[in-house]
Protein backbone atom coordinates (compact mmCIF):
# COMPACT_ATOMS: atom_id res chain seq x y z
CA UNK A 1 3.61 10.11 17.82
CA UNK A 2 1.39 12.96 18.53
CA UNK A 3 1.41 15.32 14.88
CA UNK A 4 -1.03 18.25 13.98
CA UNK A 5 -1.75 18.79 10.76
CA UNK A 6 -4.48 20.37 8.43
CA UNK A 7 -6.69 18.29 6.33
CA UNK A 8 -9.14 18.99 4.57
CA UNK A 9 -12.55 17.62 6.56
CA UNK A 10 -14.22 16.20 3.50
CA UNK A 11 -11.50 14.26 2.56
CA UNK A 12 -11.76 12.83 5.80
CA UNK A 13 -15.27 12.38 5.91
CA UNK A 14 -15.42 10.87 2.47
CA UNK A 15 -12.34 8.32 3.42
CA UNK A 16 -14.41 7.44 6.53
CA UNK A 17 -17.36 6.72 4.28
CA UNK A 18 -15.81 4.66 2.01
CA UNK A 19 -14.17 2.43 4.02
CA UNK A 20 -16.43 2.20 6.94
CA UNK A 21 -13.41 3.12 9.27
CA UNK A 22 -14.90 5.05 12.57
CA UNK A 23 -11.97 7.33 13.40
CA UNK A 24 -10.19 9.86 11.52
CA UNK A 25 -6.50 8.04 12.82
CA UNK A 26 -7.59 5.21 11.44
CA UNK A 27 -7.95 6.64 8.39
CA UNK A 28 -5.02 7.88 8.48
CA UNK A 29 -2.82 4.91 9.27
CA UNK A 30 -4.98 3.04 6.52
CA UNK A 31 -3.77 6.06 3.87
CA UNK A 32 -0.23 5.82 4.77
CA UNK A 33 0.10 2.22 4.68
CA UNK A 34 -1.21 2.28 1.00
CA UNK A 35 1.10 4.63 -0.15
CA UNK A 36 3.75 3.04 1.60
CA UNK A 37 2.42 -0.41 -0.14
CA UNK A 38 2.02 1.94 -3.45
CA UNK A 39 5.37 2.85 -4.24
CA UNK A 40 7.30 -0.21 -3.01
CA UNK A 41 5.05 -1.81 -6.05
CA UNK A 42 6.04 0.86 -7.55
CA UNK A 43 9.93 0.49 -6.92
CA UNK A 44 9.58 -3.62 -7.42
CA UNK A 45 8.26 -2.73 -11.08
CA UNK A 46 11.61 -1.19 -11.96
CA UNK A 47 13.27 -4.60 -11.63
CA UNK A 48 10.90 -6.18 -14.29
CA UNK A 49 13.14 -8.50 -16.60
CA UNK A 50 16.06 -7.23 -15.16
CA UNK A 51 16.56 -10.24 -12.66
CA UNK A 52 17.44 -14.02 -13.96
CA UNK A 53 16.34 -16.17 -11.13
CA UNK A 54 16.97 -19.16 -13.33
CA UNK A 55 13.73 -20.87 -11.71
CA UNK A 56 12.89 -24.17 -13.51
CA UNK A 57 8.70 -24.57 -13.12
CA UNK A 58 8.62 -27.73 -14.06
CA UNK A 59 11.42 -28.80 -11.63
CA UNK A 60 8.95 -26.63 -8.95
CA UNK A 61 5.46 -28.60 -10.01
CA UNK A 62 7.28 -31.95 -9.15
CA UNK A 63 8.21 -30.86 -6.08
């Protein structure tokens, strides 16, 4: 999908840097996929103690 958009050009730069990624799409698809990893963390933390999946770990390490 072909998008235009403004970025700023040393945010760019600065993401190409640090990650050693040669094109400024790649950059971009490496962004969005960690904030799309980000906030389904995110979204898993809100279900902290709030599931009982009645796992036995002993019953596992005998397996």
């Amino acid at each position: 999908m072909r998008t235009t958009i403004d970025i700023p050009e040393n945010l760019i730069s600065e993401a190409m840097k640090l990650t050693n990624i040669s094109t400024k799409t790649g950059v971009i698809k490496e962004a969005l996929s960690n904030l799309i990893q980000k906030e389904k963390v995110k979204h898993l933390k809100l279900y902290h103690g709030k599931i009982d999946l009645d796992i036995d770990l002993n019953k596992l390490r005998k397996r």
